[in-house]
PDB file of N, CA and C in Angstrom:
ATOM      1  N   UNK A   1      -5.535 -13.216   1.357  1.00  0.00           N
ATOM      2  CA  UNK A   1      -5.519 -11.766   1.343  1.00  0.00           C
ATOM      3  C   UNK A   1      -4.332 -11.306   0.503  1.00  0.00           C
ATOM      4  N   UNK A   2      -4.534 -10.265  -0.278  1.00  0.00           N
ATOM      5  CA  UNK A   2      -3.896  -9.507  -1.147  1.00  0.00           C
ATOM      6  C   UNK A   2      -2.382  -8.913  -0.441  1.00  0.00           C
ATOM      7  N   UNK A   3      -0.769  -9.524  -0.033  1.00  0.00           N
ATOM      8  CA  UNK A   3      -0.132  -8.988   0.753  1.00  0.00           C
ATOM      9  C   UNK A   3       0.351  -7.394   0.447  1.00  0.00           C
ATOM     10  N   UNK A   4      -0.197  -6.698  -0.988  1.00  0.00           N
ATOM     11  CA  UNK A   4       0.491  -5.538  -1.929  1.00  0.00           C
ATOM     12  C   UNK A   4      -0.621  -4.696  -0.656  1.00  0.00           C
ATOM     13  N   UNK A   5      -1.397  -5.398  -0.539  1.00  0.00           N
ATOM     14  CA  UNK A   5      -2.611  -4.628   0.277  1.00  0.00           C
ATOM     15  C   UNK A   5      -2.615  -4.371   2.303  1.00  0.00           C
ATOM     16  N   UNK A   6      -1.021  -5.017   2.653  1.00  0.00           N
ATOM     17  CA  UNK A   6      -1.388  -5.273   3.867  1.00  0.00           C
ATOM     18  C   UNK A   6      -1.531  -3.940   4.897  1.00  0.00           C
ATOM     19  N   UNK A   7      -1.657  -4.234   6.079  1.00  0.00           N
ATOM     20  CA  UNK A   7      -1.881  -2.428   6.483  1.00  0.00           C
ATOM     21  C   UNK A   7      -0.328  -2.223   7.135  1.00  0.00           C
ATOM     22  N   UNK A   8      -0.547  -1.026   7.398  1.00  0.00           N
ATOM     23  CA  UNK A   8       0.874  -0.441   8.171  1.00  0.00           C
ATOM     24  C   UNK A   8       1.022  -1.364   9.254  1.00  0.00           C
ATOM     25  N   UNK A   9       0.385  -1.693  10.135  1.00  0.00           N
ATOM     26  CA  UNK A   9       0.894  -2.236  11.259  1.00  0.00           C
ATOM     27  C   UNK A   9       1.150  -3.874  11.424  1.00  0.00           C
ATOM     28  N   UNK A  10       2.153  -4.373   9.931  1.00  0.00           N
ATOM     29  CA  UNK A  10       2.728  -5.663  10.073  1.00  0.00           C
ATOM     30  C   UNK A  10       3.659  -5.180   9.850  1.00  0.00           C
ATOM     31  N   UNK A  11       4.157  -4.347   9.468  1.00  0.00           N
ATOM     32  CA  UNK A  11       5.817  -4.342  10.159  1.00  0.00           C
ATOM     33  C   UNK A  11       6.394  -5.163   9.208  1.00  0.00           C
ATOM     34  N   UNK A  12       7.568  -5.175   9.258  1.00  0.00           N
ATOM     35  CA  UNK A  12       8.096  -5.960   8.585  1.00  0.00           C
ATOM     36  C   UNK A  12       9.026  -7.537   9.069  1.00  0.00           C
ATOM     37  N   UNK A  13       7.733  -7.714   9.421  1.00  0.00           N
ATOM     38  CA  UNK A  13       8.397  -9.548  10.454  1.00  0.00           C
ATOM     39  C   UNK A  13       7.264  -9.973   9.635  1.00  0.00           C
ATOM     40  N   UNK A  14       7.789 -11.562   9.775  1.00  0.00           N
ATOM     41  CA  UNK A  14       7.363 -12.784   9.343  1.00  0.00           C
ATOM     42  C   UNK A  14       5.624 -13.010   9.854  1.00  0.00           C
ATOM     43  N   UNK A  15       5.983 -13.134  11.170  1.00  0.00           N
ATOM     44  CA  UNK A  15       5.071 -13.843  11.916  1.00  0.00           C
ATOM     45  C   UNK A  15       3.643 -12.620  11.565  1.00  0.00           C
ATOM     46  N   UNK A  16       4.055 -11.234  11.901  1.00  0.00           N
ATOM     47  CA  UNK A  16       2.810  -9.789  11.488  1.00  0.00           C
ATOM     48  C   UNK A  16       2.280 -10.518  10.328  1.00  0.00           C
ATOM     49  N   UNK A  17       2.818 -10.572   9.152  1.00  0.00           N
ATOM     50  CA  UNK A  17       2.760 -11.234   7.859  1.00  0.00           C
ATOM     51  C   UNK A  17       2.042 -12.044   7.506  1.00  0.00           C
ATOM     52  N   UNK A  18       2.383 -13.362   8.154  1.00  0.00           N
ATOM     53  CA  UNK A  18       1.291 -14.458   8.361  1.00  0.00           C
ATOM     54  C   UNK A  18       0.099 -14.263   8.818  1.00  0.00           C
ATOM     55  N   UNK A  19       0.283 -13.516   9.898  1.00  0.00           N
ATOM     56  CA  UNK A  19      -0.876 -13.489  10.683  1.00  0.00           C
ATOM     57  C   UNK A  19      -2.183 -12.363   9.843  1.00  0.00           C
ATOM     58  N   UNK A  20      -1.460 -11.356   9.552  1.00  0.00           N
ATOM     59  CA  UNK A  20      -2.135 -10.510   8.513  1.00  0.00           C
ATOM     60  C   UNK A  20      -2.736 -11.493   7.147  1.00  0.00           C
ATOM     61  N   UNK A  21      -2.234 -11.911   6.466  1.00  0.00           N
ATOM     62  CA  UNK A  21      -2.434 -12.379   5.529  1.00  0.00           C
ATOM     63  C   UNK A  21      -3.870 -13.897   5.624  1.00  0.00           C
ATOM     64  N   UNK A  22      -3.403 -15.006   6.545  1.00  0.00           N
ATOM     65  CA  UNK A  22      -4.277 -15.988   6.861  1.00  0.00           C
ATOM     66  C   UNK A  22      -5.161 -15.737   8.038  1.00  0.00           C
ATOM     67  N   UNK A  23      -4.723 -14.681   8.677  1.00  0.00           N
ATOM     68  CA  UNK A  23      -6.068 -15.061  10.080  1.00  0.00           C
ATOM     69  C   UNK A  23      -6.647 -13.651  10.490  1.00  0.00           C
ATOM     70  N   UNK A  24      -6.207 -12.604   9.721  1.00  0.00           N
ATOM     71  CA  UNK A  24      -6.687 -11.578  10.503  1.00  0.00           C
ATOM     72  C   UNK A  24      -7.967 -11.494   9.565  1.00  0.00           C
ATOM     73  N   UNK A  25      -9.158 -10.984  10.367  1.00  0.00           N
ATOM     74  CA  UNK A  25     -10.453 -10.752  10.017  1.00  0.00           C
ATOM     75  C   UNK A  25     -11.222 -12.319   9.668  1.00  0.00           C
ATOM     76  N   UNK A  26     -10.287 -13.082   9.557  1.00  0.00           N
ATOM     77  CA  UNK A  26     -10.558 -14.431   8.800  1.00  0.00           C
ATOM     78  C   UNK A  26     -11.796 -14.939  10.260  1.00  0.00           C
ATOM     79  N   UNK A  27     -12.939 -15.050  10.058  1.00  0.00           N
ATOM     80  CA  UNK A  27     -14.142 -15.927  10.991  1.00  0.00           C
ATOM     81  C   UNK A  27     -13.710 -16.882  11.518  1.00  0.00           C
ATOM     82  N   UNK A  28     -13.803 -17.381  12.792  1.00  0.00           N
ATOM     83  CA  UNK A  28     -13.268 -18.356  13.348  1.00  0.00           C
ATOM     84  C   UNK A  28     -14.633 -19.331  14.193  1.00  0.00           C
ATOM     85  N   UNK A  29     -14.496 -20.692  13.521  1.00  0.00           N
ATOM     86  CA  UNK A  29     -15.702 -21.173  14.212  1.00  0.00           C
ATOM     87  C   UNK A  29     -15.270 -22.309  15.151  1.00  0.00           C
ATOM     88  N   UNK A  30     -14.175 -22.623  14.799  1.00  0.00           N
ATOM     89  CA  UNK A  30     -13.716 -23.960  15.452  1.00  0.00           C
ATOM     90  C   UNK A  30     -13.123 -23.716  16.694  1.00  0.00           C
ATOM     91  N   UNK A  31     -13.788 -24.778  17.784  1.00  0.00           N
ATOM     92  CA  UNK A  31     -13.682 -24.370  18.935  1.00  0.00           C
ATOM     93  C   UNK A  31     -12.117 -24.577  19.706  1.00  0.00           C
ATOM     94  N   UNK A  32     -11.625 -25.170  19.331  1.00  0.00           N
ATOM     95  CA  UNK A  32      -9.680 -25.321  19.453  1.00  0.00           C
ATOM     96  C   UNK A  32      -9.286 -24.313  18.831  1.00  0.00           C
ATOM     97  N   UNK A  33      -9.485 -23.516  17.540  1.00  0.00           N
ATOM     98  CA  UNK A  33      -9.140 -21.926  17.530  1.00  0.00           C
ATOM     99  C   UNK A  33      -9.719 -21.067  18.047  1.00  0.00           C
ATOM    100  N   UNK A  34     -11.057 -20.815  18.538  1.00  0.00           N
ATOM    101  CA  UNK A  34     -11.323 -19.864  19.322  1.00  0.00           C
ATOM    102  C   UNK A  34     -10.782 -20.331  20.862  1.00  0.00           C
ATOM    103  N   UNK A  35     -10.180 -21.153  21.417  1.00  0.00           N
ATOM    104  CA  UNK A  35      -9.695 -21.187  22.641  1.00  0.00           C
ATOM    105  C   UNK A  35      -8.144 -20.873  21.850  1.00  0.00           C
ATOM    106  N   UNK A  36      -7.266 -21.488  21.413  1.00  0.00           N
ATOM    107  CA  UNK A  36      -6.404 -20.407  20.907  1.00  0.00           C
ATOM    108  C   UNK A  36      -6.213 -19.119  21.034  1.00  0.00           C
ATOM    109  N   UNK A  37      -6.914 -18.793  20.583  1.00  0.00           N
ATOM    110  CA  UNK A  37      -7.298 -17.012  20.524  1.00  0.00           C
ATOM    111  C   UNK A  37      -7.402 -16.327  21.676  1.00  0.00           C
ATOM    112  N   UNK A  38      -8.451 -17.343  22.653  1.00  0.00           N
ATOM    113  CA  UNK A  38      -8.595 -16.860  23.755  1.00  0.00           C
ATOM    114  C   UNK A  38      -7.369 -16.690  24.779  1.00  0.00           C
ATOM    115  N   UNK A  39      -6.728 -17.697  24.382  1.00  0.00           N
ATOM    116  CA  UNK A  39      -5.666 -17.143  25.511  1.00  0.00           C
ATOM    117  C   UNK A  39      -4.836 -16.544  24.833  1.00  0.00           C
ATOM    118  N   UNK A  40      -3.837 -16.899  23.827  1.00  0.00           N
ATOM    119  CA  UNK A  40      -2.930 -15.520  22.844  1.00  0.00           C
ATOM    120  C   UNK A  40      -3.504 -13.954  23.548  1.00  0.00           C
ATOM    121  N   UNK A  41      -5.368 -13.985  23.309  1.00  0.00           N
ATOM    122  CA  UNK A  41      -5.209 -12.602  23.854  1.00  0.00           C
ATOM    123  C   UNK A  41      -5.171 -12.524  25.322  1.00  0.00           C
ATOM    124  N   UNK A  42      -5.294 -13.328  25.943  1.00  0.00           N
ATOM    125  CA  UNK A  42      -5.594 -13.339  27.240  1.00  0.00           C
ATOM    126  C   UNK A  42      -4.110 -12.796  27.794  1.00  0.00           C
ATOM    127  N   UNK A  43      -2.833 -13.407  27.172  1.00  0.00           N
ATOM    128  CA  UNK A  43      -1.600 -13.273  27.654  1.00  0.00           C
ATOM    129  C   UNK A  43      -0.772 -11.923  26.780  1.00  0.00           C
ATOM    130  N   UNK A  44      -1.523 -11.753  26.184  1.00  0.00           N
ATOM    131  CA  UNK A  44      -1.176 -10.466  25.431  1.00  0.00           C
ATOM    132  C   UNK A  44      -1.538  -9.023  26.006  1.00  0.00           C
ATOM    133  N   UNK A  45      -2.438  -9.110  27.283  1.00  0.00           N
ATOM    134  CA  UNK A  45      -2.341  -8.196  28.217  1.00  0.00           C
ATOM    135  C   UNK A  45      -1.052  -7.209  28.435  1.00  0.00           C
ATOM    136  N   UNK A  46      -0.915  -6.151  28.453  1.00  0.00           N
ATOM    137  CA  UNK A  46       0.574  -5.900  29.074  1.00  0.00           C
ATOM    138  C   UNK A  46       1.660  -5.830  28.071  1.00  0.00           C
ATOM    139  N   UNK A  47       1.138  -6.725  27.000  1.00  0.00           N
ATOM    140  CA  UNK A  47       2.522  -6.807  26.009  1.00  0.00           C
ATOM    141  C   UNK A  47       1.945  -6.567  24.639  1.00  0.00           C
ATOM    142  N   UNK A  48       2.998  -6.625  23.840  1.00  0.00           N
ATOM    143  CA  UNK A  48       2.488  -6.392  22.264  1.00  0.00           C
ATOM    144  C   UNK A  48       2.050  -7.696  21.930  1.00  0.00           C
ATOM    145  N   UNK A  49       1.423  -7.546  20.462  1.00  0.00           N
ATOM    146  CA  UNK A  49       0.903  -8.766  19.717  1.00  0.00           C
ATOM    147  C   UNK A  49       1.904  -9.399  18.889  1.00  0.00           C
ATOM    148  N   UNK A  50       2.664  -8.405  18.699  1.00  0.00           N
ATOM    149  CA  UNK A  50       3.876  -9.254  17.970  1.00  0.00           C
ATOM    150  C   UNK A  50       4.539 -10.244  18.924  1.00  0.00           C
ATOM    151  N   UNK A  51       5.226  -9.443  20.400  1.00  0.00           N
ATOM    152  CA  UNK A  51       5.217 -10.758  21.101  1.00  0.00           C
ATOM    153  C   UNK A  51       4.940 -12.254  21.342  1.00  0.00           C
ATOM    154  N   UNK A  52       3.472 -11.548  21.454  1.00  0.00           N
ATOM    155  CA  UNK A  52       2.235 -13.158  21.666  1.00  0.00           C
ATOM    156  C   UNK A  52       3.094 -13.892  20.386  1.00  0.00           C
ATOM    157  N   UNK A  53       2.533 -13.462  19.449  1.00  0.00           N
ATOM    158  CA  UNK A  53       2.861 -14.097  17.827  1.00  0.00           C
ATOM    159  C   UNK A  53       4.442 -14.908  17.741  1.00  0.00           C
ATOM    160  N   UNK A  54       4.938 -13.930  18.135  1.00  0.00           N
ATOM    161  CA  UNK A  54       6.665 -14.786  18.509  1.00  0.00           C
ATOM    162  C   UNK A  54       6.969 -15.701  19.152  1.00  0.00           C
ATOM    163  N   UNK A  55       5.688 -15.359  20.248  1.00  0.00           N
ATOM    164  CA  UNK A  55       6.032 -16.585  21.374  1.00  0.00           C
ATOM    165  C   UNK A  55       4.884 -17.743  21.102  1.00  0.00           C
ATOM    166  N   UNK A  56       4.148 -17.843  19.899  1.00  0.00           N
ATOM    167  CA  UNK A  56       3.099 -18.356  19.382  1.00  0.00           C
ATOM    168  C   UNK A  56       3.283 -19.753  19.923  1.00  0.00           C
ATOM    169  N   UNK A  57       4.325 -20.808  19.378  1.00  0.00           N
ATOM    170  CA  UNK A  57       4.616 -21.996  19.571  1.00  0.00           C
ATOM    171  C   UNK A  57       4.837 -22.331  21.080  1.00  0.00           C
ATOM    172  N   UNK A  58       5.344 -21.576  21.535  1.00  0.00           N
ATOM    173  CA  UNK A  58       5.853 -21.667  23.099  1.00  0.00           C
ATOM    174  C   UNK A  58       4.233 -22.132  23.947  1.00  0.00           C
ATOM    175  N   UNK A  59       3.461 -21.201  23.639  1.00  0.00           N
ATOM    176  CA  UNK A  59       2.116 -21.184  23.709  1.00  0.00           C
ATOM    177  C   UNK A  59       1.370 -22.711  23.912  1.00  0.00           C
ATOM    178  N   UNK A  60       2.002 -22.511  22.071  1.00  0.00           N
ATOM    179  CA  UNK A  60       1.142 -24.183  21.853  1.00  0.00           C
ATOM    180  C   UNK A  60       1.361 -25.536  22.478  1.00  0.00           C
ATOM    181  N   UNK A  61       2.880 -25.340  23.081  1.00  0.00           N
ATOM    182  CA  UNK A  61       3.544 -26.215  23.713  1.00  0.00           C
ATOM    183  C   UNK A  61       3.300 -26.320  25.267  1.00  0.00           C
ATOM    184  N   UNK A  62       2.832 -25.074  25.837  1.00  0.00           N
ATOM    185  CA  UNK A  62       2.559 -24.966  27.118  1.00  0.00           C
ATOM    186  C   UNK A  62       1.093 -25.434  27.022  1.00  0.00           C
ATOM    187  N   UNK A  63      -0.037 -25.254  25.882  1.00  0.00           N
ATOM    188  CA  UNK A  63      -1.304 -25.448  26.363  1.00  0.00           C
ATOM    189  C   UNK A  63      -1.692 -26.960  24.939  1.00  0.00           C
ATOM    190  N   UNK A  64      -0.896 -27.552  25.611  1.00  0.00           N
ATOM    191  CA  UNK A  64      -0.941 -28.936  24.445  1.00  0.00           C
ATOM    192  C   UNK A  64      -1.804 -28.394  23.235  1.00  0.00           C
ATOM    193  N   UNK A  65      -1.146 -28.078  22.620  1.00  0.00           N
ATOM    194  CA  UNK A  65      -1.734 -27.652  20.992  1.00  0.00           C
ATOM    195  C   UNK A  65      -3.097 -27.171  21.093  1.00  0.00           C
ATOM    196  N   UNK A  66      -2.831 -26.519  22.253  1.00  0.00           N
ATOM    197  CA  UNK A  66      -4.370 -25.294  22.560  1.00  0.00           C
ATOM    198  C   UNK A  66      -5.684 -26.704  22.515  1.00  0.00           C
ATOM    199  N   UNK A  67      -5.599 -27.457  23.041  1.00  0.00           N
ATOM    200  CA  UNK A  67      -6.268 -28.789  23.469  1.00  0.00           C
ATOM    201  C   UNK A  67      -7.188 -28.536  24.562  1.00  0.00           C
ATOM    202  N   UNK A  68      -8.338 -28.146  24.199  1.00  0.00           N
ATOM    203  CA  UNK A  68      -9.524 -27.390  25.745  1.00  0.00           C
ATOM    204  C   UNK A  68      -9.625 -28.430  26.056  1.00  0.00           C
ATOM    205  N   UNK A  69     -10.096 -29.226  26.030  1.00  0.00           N
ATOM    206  CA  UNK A  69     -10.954 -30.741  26.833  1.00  0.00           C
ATOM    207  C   UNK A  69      -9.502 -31.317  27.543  1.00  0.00           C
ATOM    208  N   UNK A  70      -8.292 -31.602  26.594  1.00  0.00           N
ATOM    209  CA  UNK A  70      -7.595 -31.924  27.596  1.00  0.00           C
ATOM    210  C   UNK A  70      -6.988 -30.985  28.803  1.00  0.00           C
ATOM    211  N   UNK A  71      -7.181 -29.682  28.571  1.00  0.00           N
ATOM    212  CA  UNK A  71      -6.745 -28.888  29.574  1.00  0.00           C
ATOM    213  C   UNK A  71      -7.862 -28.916  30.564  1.00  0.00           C
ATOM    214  N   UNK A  72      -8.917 -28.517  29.944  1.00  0.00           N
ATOM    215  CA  UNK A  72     -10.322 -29.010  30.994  1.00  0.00           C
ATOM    216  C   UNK A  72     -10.107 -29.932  32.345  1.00  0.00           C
ATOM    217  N   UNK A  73      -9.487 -31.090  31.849  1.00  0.00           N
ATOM    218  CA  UNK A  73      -9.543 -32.402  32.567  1.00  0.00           C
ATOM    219  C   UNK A  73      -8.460 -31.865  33.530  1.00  0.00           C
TER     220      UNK A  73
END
């Protein structure tokens, strides 16, 4: 995505940035990113998205690299 083009609401942080640029609108078929997703928004209840996004890794570390089958088990 074009970043000259991004919208008002990335702000001017890193992580808005990224996320604007590689994943927003971007189709998601793979089922370890759509469980990703699912919880980012799930815990994003209550709080901003920039949050989630900040606390992105923390995430990944709490839900073994967003790993469904092994969390499954």
């Amino acid at each position: 995505m074009d970043t000259t083009k991004s919208c008002n609401w990335t702000i001017d942080d890193k992580h808005y940035i990224d996320y604007h640029d590689k994943e927003w609108e971007v189709p998601v078929y793979e089922d370890a990113k759509i469980f990703e997703f699912l919880i980012l928004e799930t815990f994003q209840a209550g709080l901003s998205w920039i949050t989630i996004l900040r606390k992105r890794e923390n995430f990944r570390v709490a839900f073994d690299n967003f790993d469904f089958q092994k969390i499954a088990n």
